[in-house]
PDB file of N, CA and C in Angstrom:
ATOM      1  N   UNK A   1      35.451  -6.610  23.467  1.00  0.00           N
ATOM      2  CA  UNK A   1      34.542  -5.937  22.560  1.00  0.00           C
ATOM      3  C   UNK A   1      34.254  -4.541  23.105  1.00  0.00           C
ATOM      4  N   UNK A   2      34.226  -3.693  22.319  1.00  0.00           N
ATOM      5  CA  UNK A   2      33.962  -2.284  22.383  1.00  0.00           C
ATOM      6  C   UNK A   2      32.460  -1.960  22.860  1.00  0.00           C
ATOM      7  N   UNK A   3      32.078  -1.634  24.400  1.00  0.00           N
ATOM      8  CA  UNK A   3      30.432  -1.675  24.665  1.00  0.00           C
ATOM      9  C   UNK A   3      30.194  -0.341  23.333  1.00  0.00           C
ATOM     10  N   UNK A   4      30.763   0.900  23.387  1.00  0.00           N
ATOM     11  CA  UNK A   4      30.177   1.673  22.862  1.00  0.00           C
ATOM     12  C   UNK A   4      30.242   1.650  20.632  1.00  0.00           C
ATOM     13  N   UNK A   5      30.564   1.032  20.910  1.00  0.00           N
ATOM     14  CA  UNK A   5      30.754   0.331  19.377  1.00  0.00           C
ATOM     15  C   UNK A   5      29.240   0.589  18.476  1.00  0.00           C
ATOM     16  N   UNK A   6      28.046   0.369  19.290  1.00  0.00           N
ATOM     17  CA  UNK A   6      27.119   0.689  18.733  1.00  0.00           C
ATOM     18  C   UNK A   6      26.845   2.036  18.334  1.00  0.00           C
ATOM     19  N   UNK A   7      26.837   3.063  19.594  1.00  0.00           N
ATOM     20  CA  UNK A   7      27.088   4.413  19.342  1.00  0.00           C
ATOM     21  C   UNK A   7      27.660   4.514  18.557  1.00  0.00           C
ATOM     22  N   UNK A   8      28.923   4.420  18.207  1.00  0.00           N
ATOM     23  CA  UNK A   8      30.386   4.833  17.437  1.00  0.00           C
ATOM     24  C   UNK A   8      29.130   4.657  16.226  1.00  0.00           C
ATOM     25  N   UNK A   9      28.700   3.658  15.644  1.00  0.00           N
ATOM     26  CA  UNK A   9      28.066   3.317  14.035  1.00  0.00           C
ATOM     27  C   UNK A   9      27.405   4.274  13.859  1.00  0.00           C
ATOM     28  N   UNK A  10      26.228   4.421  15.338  1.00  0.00           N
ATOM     29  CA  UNK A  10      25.075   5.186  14.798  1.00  0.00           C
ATOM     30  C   UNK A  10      25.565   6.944  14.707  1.00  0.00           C
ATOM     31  N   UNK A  11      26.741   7.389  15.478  1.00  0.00           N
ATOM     32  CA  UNK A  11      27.349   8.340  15.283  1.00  0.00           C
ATOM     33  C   UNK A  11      27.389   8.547  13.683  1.00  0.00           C
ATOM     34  N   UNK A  12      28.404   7.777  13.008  1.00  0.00           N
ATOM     35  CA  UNK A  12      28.634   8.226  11.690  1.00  0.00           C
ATOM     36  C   UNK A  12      27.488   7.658  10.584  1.00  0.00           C
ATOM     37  N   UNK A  13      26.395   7.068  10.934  1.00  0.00           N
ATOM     38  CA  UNK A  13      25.271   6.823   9.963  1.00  0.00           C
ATOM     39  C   UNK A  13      24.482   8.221  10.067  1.00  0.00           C
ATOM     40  N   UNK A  14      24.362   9.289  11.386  1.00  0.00           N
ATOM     41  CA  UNK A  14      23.712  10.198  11.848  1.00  0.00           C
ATOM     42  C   UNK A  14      24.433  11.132  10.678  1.00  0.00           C
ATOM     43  N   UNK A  15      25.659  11.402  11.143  1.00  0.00           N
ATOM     44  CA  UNK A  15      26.547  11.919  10.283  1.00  0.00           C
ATOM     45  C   UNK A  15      26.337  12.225   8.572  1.00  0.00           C
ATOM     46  N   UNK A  16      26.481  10.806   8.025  1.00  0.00           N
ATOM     47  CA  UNK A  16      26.383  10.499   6.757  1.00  0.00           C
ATOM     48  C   UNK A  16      25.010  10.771   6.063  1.00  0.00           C
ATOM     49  N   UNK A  17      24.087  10.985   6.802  1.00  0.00           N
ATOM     50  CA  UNK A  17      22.559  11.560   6.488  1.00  0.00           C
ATOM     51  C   UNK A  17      22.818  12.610   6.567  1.00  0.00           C
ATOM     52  N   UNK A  18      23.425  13.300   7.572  1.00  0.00           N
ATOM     53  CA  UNK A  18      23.369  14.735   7.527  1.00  0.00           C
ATOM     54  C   UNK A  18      24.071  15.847   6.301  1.00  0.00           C
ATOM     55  N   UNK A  19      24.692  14.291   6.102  1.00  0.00           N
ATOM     56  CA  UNK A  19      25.699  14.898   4.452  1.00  0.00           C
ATOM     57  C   UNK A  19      24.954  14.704   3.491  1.00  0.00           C
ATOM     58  N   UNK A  20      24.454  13.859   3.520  1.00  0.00           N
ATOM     59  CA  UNK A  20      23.419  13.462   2.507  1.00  0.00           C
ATOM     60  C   UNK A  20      21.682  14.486   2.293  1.00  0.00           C
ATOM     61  N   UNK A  21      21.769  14.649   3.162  1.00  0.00           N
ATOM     62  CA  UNK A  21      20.823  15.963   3.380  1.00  0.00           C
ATOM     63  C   UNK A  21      21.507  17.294   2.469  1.00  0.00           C
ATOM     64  N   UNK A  22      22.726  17.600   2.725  1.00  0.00           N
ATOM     65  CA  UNK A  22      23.178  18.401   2.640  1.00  0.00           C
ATOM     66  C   UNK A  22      23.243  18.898   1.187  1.00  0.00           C
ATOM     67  N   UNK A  23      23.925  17.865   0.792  1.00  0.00           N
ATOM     68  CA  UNK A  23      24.380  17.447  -1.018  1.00  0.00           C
ATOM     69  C   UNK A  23      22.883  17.830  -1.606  1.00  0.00           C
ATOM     70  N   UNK A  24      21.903  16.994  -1.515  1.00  0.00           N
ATOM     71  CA  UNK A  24      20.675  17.090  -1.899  1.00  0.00           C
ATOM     72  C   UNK A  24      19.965  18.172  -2.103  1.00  0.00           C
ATOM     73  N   UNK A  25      20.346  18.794  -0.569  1.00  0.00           N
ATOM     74  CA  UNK A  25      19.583  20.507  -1.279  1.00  0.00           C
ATOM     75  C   UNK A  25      20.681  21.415  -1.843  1.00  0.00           C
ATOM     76  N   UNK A  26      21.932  21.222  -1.900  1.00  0.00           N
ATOM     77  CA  UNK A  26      22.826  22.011  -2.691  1.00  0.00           C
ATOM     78  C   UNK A  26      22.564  21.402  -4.335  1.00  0.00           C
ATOM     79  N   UNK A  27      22.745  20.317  -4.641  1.00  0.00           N
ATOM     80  CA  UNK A  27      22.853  19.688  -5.573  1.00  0.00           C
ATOM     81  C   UNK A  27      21.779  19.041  -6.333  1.00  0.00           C
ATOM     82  N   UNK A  28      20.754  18.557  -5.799  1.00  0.00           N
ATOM     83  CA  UNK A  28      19.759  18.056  -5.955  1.00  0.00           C
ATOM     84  C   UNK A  28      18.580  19.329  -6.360  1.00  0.00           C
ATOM     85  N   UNK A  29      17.740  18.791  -6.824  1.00  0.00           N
ATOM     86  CA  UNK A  29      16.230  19.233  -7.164  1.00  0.00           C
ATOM     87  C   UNK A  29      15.309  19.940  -6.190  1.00  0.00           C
ATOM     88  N   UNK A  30      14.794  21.040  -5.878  1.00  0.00           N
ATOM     89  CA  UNK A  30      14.040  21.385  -4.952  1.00  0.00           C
ATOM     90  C   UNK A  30      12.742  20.955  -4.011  1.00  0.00           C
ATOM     91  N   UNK A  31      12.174  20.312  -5.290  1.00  0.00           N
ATOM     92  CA  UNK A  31      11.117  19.063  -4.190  1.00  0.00           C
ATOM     93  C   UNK A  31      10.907  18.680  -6.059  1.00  0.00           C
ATOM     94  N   UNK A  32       9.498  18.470  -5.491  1.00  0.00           N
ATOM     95  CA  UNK A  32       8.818  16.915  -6.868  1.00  0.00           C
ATOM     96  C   UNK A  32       8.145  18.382  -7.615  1.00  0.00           C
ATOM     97  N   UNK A  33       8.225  18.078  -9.063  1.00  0.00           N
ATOM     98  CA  UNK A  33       7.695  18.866  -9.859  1.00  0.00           C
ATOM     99  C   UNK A  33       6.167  18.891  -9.781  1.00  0.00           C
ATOM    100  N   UNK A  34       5.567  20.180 -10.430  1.00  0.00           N
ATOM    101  CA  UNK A  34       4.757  19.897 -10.479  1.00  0.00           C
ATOM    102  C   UNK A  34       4.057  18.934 -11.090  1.00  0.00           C
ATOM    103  N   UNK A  35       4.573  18.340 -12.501  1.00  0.00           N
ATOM    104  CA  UNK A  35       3.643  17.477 -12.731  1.00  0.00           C
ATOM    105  C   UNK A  35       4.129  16.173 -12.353  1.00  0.00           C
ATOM    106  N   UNK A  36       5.409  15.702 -11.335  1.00  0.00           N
ATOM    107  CA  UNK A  36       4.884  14.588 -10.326  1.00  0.00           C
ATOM    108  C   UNK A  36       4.157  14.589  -9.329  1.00  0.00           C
ATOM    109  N   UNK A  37       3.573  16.287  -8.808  1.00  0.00           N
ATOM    110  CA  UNK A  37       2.713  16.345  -8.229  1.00  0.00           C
ATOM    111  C   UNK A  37       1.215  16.002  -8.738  1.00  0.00           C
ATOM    112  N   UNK A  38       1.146  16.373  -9.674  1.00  0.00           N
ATOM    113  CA  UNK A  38      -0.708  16.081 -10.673  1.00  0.00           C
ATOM    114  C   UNK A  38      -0.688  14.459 -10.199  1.00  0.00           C
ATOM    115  N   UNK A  39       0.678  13.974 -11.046  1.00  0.00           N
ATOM    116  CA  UNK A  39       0.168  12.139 -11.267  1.00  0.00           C
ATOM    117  C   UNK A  39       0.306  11.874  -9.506  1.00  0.00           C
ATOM    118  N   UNK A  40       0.710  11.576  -8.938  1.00  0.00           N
ATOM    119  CA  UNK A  40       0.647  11.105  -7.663  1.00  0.00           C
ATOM    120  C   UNK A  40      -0.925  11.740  -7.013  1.00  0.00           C
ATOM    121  N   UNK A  41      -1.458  12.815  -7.290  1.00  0.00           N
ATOM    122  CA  UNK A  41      -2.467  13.187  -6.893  1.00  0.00           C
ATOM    123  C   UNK A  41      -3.300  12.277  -8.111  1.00  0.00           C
ATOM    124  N   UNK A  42      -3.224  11.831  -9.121  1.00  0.00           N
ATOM    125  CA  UNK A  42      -4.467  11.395 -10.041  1.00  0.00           C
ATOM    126  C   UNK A  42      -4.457  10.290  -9.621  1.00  0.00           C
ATOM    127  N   UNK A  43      -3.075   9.453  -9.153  1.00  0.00           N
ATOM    128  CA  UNK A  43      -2.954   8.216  -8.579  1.00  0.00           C
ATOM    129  C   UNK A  43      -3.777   7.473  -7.207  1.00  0.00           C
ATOM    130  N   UNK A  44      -3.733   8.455  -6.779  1.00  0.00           N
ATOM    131  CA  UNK A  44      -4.567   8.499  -5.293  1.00  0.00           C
ATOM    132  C   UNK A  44      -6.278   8.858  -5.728  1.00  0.00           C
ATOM    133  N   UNK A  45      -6.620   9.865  -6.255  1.00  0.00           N
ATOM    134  CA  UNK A  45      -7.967   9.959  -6.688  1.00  0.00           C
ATOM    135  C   UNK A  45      -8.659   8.796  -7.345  1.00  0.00           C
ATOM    136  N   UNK A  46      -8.248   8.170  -7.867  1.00  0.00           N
ATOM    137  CA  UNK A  46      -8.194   7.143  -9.260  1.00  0.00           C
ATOM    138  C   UNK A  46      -8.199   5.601  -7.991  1.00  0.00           C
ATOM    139  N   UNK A  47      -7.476   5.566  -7.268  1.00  0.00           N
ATOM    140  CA  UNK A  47      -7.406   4.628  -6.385  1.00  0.00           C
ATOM    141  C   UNK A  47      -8.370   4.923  -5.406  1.00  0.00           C
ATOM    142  N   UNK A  48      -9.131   6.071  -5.017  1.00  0.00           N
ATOM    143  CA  UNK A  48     -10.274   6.382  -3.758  1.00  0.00           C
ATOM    144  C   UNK A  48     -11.317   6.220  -4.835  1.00  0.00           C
ATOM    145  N   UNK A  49     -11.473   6.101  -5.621  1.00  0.00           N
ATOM    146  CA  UNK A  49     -12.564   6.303  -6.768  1.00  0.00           C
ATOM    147  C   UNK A  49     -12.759   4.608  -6.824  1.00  0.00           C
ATOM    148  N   UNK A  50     -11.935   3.836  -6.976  1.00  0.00           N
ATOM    149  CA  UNK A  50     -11.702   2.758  -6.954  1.00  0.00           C
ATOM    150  C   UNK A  50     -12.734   2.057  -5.384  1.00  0.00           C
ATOM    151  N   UNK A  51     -12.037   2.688  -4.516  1.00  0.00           N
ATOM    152  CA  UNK A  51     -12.539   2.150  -3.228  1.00  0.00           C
ATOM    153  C   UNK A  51     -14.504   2.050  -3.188  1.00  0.00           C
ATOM    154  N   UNK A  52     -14.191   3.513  -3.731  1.00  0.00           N
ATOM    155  CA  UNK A  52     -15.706   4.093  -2.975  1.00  0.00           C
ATOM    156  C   UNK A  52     -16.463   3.313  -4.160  1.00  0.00           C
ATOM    157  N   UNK A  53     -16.257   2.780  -5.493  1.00  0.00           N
ATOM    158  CA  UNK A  53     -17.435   2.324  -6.285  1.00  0.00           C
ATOM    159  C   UNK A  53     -17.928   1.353  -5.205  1.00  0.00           C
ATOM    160  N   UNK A  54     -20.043   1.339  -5.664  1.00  0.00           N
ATOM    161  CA  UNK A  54     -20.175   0.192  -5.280  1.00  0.00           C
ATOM    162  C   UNK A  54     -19.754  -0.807  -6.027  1.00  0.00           C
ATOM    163  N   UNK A  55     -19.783  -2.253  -5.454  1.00  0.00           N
ATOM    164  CA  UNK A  55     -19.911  -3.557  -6.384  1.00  0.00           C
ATOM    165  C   UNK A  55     -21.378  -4.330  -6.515  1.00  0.00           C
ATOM    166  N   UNK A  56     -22.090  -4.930  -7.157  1.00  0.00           N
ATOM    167  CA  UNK A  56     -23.147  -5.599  -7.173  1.00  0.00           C
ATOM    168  C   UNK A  56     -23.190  -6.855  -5.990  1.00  0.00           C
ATOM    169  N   UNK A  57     -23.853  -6.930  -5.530  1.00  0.00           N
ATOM    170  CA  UNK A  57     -23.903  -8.240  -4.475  1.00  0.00           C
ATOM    171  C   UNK A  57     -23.689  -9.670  -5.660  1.00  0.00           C
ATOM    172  N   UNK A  58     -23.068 -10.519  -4.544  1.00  0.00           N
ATOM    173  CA  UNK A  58     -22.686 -12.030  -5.584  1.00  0.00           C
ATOM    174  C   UNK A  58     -23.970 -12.424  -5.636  1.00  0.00           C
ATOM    175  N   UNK A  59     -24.456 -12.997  -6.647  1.00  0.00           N
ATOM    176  CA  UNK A  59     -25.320 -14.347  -7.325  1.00  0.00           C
ATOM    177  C   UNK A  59     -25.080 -15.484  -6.420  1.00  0.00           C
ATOM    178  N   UNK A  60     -26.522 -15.707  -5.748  1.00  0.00           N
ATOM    179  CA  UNK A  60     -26.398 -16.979  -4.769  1.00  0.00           C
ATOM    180  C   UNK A  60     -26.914 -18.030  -5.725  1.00  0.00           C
ATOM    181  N   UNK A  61     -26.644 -19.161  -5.181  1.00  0.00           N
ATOM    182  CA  UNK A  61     -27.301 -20.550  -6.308  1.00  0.00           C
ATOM    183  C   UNK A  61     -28.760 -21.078  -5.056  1.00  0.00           C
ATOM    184  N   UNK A  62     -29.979 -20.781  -5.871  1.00  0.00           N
ATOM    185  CA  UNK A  62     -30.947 -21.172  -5.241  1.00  0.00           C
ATOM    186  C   UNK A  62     -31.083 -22.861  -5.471  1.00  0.00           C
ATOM    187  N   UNK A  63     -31.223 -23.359  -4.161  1.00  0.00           N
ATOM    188  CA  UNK A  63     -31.877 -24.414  -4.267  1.00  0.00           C
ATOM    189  C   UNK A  63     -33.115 -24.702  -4.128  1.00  0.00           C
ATOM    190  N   UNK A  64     -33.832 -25.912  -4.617  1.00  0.00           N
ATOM    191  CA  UNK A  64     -34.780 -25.594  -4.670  1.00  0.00           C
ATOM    192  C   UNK A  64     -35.496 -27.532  -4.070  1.00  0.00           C
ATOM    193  N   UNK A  65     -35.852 -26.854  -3.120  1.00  0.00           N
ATOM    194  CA  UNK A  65     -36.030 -28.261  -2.458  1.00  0.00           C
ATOM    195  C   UNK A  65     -37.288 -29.180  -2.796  1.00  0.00           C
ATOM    196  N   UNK A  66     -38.024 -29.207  -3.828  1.00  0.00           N
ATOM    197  CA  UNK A  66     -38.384 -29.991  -4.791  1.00  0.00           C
ATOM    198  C   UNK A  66     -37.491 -30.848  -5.705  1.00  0.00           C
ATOM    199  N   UNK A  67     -36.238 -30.321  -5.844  1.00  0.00           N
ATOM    200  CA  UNK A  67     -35.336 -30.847  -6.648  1.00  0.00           C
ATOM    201  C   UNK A  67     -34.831 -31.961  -5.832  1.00  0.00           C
ATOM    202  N   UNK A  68     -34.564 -31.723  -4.713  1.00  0.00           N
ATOM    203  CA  UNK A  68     -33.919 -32.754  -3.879  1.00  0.00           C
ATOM    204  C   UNK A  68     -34.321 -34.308  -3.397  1.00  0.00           C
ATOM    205  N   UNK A  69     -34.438 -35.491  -3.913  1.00  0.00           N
ATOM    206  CA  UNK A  69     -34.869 -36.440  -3.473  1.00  0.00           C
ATOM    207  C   UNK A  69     -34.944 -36.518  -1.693  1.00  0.00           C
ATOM    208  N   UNK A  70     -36.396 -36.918  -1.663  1.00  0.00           N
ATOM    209  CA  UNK A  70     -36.362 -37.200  -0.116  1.00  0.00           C
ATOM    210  C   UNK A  70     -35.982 -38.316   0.383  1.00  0.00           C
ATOM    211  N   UNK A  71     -35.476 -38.424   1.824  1.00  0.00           N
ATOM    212  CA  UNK A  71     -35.108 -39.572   2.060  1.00  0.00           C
ATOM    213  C   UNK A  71     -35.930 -41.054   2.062  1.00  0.00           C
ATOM    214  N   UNK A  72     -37.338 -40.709   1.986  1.00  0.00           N
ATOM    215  CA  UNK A  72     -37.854 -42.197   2.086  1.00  0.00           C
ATOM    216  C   UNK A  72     -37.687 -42.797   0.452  1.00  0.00           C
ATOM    217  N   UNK A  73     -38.090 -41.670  -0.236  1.00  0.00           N
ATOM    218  CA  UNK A  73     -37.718 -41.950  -1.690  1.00  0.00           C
ATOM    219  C   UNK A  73     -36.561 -42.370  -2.029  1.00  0.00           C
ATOM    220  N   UNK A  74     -35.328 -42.362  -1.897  1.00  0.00           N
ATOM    221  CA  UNK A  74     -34.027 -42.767  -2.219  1.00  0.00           C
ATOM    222  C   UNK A  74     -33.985 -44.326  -1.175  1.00  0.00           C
ATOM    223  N   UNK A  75     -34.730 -44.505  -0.686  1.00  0.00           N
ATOM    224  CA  UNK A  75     -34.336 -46.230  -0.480  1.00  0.00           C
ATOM    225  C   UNK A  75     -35.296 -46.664  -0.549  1.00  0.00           C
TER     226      UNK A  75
END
């Protein structure tokens, strides 16, 4: 088995990004438009808006220990 075999891969995966980099800004789009910039920003506002509401505290069930048979009473 080839020790450097691993290298050898990560050589041409290094490579193949770097082409891929390449293509992208020749060929590809310059970054995110502006208005995928707005929604990703309304997305995030809309989701911190989310965070920061308060919520109401839960509804506890009162008992009410009159209600409860006592023990000498139940036998």
């Amino acid at each position: 088995m080839n020790p450097y075999a691993n290298e050898d891969v990560m050589w041409q995966r290094l490579k193949d990004i770097q082409r891929e980099m390449e293509n992208s800004r020749l060929y590809g789009t310059q970054g995110p438009s502006l208005l995928d910039t707005v929604r990703q920003l309304g997305r995030r506002v809309w989701w911190l808006a989310g965070l920061a509401t308060r919520r109401p505290p839960r509804r506890r069930r009162w008992v009410d220990a009159d209600d409860e048979p006592a023990a000498s009473d139940v036998a």
